[in-house]
C-alpha atoms as a PDB file:
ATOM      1  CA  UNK A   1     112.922 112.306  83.379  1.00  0.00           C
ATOM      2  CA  UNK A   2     115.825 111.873  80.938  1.00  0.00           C
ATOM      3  CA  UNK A   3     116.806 107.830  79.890  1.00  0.00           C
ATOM      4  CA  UNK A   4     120.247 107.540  79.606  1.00  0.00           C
ATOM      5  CA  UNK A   5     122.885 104.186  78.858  1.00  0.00           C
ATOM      6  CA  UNK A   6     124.333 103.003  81.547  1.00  0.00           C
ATOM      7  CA  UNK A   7     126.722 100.241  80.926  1.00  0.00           C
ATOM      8  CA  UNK A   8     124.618  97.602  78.870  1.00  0.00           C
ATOM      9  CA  UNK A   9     121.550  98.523  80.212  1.00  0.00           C
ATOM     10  CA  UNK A  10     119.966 102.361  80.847  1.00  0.00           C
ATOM     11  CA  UNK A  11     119.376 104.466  83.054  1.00  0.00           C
ATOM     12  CA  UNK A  12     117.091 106.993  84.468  1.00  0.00           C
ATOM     13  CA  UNK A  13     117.987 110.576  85.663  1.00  0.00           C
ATOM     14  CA  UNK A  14     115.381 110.887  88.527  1.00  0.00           C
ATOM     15  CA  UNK A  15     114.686 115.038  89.067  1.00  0.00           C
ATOM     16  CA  UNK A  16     116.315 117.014  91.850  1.00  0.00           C
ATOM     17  CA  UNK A  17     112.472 117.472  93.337  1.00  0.00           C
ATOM     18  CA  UNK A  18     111.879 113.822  93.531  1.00  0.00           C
ATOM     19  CA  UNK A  19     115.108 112.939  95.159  1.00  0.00           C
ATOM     20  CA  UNK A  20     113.895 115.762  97.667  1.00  0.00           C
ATOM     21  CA  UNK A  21     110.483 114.299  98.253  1.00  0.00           C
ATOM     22  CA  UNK A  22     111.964 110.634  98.278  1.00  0.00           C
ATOM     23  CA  UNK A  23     114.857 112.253 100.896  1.00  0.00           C
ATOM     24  CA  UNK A  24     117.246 109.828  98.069  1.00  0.00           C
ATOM     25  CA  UNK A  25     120.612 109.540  98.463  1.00  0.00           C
ATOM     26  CA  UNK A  26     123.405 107.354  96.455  1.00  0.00           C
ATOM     27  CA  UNK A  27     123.284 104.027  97.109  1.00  0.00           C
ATOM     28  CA  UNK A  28     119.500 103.959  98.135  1.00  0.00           C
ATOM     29  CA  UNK A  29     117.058 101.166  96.924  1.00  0.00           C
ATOM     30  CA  UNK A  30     113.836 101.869  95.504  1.00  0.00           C
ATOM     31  CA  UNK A  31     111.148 100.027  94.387  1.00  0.00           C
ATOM     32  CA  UNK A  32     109.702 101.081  90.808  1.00  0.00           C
ATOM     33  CA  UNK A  33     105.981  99.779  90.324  1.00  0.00           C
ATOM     34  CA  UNK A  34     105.021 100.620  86.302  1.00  0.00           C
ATOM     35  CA  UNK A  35     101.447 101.336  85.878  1.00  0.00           C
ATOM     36  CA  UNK A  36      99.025 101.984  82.846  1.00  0.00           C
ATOM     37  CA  UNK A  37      99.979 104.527  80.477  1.00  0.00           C
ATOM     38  CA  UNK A  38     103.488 104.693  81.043  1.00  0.00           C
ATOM     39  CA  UNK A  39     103.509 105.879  84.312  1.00  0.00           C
ATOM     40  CA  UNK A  40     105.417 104.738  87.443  1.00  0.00           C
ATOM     41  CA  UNK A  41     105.584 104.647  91.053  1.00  0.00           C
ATOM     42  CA  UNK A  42     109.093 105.523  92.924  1.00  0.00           C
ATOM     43  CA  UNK A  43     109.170 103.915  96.675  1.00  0.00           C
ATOM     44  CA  UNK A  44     112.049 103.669  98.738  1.00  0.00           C
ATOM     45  CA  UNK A  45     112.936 100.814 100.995  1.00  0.00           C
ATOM     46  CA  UNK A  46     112.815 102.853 103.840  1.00  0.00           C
ATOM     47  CA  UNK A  47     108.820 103.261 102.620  1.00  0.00           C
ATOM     48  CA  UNK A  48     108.465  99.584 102.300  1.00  0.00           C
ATOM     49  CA  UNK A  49     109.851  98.960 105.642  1.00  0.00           C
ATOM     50  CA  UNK A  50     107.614 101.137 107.859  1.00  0.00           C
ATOM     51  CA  UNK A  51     104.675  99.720 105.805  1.00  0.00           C
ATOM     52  CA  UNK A  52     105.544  96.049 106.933  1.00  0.00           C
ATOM     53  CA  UNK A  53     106.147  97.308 110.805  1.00  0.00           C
ATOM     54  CA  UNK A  54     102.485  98.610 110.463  1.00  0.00           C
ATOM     55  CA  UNK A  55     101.587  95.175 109.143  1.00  0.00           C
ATOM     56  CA  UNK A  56     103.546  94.194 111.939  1.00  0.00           C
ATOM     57  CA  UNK A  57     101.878  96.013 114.483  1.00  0.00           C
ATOM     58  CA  UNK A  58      98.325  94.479 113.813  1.00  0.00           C
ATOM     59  CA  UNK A  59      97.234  91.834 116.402  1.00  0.00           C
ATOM     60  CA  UNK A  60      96.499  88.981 113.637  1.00  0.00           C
ATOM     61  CA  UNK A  61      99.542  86.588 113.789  1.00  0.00           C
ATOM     62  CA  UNK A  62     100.499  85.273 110.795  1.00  0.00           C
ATOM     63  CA  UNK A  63     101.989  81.598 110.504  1.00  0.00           C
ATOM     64  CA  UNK A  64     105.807  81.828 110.412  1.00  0.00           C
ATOM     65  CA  UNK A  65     106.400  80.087 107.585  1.00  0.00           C
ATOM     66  CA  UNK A  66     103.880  82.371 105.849  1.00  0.00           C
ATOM     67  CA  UNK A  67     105.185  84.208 102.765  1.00  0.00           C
ATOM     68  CA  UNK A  68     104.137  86.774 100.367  1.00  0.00           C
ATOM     69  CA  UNK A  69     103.758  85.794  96.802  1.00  0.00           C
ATOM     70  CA  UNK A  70     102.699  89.092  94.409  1.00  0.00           C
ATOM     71  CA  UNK A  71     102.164  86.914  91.788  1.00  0.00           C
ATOM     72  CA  UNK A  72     100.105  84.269  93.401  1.00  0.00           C
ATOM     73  CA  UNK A  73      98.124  87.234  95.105  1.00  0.00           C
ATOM     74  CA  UNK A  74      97.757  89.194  91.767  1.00  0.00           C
ATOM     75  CA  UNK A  75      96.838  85.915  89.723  1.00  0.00           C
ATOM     76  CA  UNK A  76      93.332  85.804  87.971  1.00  0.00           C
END
């Protein structure tokens, strides 16, 4: 992938084969997890959506005022 400036910030040129895999179009969010070694994870929100109806699905209720905190859940 190519880093390019965008504005004040920059930006990444994600290849044609991802975008296919991804099914990406303009205007899509996606989630970008960076791992070890400089490598990262593309999701899209469509991705993170079906992966909270399967949450959803499961017959544990959870409180309604329940909320997910990464950084609580990730702290050591």
């Amino acid at each position: 992938m190519r880093i390019f400036k965008f504005g004040d910030g920059l930006g990444v040129c994600i290849p044609q084969a991802i975008v296919d895999e991804l099914g990406l179009k303009e205007g899509d969010d996606i989630a970008v997890r960076v791992g070890t070694d400089r490598n990262f994870e593309l999701t899209t929100a469509d991705a993170r959506s079906k992966a909270f109806e399967r949450i959803k699905a499961f017959k544990l209720q959870l409180p309604p005022d329940w909320v997910f905190d990464r950084d609580d859940a990730n702290s050591r």
